[in-house]
C-alpha atoms as a PDB file:
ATOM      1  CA  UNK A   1    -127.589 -33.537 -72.521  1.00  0.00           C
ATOM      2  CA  UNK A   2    -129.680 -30.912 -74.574  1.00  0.00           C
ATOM      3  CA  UNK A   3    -126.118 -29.738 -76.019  1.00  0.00           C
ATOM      4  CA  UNK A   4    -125.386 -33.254 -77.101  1.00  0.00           C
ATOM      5  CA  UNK A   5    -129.254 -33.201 -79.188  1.00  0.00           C
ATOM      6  CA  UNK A   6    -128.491 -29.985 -80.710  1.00  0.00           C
ATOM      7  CA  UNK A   7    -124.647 -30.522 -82.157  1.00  0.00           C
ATOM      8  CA  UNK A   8    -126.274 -34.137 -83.162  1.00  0.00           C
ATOM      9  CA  UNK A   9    -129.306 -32.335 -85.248  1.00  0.00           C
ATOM     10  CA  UNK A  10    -126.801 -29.536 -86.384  1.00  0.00           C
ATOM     11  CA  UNK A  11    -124.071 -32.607 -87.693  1.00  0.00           C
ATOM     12  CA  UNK A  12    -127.221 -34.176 -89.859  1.00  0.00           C
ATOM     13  CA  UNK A  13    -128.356 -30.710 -91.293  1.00  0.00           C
ATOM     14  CA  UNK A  14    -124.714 -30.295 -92.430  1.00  0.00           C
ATOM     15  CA  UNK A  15    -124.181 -33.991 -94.089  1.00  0.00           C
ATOM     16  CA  UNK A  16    -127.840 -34.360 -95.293  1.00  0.00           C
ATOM     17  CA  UNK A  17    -126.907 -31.714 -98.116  1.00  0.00           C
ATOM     18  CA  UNK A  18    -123.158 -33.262 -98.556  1.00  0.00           C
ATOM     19  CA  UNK A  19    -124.028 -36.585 -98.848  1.00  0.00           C
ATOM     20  CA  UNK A  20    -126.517 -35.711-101.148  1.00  0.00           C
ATOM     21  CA  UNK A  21    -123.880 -33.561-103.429  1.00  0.00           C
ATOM     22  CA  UNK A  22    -121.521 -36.730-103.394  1.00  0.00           C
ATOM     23  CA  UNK A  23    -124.225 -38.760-104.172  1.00  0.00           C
ATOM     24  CA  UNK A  24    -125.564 -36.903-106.946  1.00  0.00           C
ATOM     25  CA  UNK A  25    -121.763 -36.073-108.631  1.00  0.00           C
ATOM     26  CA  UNK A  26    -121.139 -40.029-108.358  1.00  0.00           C
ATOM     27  CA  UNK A  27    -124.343 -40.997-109.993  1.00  0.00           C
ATOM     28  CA  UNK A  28    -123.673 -38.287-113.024  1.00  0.00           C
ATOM     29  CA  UNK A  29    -119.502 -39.337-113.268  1.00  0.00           C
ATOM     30  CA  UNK A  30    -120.839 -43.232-113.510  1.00  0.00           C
ATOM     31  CA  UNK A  31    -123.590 -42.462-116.144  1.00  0.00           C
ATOM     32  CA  UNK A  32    -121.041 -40.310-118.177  1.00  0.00           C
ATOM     33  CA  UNK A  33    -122.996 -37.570-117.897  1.00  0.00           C
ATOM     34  CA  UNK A  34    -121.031 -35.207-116.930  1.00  0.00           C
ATOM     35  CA  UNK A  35    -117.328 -34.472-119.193  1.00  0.00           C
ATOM     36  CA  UNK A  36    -115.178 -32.360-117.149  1.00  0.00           C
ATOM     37  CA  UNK A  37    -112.840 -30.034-118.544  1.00  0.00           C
ATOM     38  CA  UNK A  38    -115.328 -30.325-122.176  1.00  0.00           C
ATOM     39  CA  UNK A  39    -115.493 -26.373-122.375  1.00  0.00           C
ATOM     40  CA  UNK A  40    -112.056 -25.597-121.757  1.00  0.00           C
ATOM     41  CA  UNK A  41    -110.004 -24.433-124.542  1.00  0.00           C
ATOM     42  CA  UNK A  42    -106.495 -25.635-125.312  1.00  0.00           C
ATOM     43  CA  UNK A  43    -103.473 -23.164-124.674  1.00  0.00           C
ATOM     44  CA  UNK A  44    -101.585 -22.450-127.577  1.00  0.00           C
ATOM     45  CA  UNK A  45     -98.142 -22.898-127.822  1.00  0.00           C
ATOM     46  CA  UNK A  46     -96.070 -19.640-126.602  1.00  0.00           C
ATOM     47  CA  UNK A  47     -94.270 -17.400-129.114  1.00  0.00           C
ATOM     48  CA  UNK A  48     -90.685 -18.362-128.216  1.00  0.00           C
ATOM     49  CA  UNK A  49     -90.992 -22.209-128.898  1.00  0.00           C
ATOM     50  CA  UNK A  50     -91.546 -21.687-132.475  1.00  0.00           C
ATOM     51  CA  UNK A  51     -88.851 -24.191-134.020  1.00  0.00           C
ATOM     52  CA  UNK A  52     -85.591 -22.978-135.609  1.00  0.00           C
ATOM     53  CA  UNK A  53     -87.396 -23.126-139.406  1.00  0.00           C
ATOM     54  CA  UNK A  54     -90.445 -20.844-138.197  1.00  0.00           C
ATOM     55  CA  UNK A  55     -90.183 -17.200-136.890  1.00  0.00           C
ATOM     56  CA  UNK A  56     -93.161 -15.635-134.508  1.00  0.00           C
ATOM     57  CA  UNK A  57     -94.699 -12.452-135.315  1.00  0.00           C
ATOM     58  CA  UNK A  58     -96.079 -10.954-132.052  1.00  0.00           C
ATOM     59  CA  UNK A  59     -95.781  -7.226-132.639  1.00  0.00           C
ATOM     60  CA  UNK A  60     -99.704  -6.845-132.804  1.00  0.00           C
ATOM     61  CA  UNK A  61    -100.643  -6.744-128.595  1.00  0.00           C
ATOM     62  CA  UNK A  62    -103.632  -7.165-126.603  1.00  0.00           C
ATOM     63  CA  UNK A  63    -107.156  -6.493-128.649  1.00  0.00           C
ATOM     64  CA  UNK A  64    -110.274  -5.555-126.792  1.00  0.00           C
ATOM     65  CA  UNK A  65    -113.434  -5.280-128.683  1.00  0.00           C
ATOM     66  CA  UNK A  66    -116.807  -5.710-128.803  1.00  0.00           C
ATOM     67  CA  UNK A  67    -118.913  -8.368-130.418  1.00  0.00           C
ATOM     68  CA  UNK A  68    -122.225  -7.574-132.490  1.00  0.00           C
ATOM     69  CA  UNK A  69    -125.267  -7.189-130.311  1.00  0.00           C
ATOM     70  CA  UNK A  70    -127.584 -10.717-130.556  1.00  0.00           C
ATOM     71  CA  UNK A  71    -130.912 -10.670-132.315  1.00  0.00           C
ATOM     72  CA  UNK A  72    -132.933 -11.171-128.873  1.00  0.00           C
ATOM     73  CA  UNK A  73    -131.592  -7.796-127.879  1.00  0.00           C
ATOM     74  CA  UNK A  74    -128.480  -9.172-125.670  1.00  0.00           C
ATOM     75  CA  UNK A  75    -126.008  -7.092-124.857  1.00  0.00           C
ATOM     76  CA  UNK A  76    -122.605  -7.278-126.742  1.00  0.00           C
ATOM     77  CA  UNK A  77    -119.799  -8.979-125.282  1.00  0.00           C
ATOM     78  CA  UNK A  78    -116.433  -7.914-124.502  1.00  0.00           C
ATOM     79  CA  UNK A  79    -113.633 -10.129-126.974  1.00  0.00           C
ATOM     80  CA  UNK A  80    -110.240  -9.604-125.185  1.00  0.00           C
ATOM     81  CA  UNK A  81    -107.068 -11.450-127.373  1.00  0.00           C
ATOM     82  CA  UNK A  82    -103.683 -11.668-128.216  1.00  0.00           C
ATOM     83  CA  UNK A  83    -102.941 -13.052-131.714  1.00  0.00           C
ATOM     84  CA  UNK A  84     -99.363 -13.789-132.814  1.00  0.00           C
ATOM     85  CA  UNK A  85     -98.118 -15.346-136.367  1.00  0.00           C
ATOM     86  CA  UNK A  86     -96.202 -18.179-137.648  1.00  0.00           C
ATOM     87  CA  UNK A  87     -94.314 -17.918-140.788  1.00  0.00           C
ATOM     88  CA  UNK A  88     -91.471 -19.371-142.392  1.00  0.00           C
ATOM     89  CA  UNK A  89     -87.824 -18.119-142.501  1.00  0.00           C
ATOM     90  CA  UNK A  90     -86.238 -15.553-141.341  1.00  0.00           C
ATOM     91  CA  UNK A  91     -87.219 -13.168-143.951  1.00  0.00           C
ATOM     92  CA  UNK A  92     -86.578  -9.450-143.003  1.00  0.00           C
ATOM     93  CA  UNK A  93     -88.323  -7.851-145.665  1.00  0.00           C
ATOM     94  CA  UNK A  94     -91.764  -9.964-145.073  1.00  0.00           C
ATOM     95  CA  UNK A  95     -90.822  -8.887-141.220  1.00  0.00           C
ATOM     96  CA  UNK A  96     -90.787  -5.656-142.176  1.00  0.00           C
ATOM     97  CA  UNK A  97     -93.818  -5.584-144.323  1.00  0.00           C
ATOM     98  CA  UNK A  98     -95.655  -6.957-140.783  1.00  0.00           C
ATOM     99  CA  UNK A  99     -94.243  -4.461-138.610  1.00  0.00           C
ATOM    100  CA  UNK A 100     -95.269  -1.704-141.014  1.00  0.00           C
ATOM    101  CA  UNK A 101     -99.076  -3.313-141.244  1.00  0.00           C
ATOM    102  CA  UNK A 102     -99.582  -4.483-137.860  1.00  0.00           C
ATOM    103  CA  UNK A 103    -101.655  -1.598-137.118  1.00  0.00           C
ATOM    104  CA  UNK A 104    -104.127  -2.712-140.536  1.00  0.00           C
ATOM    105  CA  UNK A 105    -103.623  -6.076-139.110  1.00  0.00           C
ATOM    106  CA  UNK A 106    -105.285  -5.170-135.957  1.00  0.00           C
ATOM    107  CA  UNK A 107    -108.164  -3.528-137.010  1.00  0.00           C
ATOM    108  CA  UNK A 108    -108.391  -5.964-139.458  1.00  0.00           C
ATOM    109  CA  UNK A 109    -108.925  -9.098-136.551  1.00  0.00           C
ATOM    110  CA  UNK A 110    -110.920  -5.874-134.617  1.00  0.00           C
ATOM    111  CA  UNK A 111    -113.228  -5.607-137.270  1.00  0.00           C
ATOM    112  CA  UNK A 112    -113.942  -9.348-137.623  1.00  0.00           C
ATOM    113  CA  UNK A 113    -114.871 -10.002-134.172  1.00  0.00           C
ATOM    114  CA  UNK A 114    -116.961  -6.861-133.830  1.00  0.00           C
ATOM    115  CA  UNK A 115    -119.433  -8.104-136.553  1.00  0.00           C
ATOM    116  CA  UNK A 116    -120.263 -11.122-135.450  1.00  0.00           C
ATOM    117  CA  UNK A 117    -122.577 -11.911-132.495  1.00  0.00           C
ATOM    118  CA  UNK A 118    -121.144 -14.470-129.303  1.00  0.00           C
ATOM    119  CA  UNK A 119    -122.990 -16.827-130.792  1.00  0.00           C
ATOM    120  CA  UNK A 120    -121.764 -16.983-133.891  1.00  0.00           C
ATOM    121  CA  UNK A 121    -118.227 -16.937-132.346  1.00  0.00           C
ATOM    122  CA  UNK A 122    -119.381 -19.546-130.843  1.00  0.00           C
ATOM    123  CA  UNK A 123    -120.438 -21.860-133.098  1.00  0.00           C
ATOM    124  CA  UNK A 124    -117.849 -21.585-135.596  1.00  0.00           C
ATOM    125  CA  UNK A 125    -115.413 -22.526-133.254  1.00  0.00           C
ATOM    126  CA  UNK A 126    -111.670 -21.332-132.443  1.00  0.00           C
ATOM    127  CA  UNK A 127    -110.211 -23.202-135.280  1.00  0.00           C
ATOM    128  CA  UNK A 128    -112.722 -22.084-137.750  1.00  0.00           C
ATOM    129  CA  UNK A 129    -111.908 -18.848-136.604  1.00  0.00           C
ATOM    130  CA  UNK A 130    -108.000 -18.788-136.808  1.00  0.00           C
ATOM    131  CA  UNK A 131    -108.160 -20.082-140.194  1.00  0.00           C
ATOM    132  CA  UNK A 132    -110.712 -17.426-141.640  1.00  0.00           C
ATOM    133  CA  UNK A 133    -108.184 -14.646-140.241  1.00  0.00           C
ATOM    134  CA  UNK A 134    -105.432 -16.061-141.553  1.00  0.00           C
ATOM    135  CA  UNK A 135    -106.942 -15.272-144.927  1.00  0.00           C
ATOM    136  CA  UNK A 136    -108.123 -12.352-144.096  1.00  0.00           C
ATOM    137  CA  UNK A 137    -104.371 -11.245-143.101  1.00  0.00           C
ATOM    138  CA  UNK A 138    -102.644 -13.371-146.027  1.00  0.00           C
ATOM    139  CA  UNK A 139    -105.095 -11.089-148.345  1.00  0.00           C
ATOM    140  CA  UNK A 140    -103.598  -7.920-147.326  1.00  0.00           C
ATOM    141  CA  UNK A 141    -100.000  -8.933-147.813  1.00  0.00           C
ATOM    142  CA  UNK A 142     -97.504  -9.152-150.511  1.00  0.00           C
ATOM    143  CA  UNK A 143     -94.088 -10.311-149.924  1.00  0.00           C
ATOM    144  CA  UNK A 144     -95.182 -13.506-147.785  1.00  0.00           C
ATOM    145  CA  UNK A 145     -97.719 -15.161-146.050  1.00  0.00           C
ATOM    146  CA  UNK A 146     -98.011 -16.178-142.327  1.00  0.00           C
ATOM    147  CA  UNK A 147     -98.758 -20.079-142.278  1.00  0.00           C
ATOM    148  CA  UNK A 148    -100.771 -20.089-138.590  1.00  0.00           C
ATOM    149  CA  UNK A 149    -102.491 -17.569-136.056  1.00  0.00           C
ATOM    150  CA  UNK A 150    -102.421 -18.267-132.357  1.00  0.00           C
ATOM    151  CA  UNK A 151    -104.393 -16.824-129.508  1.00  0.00           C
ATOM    152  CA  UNK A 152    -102.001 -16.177-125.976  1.00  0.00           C
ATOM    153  CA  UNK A 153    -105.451 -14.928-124.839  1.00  0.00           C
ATOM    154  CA  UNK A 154    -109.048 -15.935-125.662  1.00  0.00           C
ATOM    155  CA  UNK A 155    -111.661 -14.701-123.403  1.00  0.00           C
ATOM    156  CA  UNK A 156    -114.595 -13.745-123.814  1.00  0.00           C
ATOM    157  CA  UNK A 157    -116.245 -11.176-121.041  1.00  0.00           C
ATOM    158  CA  UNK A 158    -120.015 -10.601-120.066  1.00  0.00           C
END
């Protein structure tokens, strides 16, 4: 009989906090409270379905750099990505001219994410982001111009 009391006061202790976790994520998914999935990022498309009028530049590899340290004394965050470019054609000269600078290139993307904080990372936003380097990189070059920028990898490490 005292068996029965316990595994009966040991089955309440264990629902008491589930049924109040259901509870709880019901009430926040009715009030629309709660977005799932709202800080995800969308995967961009993979290098090899680039269609037949496009051709994908993905000499450049994996960058790892730091971010500026924030104002409040924060420490800097580790930016790890893998950009790759869109352009049009099959032009073998403009390849060329990307092969030769990918190195430039790279320091180039380094350099931008290394002077600016999380934050302001953050805020502008991936788009923002990929469009600013893809002046940045259409700046340096001369026989062509790469039309997009695409992340394979976008993370951010603390």
């Amino acid at each position: 009989m005292k068996d029965l009391t316990l595994n009966k006061i040991l089955l309440l202790i264990i629902a008491g906090p589930l049924l109040f976790i259901i509870a709880f994520s019901a009430i926040a998914l009715c009030t629309k409270n709660v977005h799932p999935g709202e800080g995800l990022r969308r995967e961009d498309p993979n290098p090899s379905s680039v269609s037949k009028s496009k051709t994908a530049f993905n000499e450049i590899g994996q960058i790892r750099t730091f971010t500026r340290e924030e104002g409040d004394g924060t420490e800097k965050s580790v930016v790890l990505l893998t950009p790759w470019f869109e352009y049009d054609g099959t032009d073998t000269a403009f390849y060329e001219e990307l092969d030769r600078k990918h190195l430039s290139t790279k320091s180039l993307i380094t350099n931008y994410f290394s002077t600016r904080t999380k934050t302001e990372l953050f805020q502008k936003g991936e788009e923002k982001i990929k469009e600013e380097l893809k002046a940045l990189v259409n700046d340096t070059l001369v026989l062509g111009k790469i039309s997009k920028i695409y992340f394979n990898d976008y993370l951010f490490l603390d």
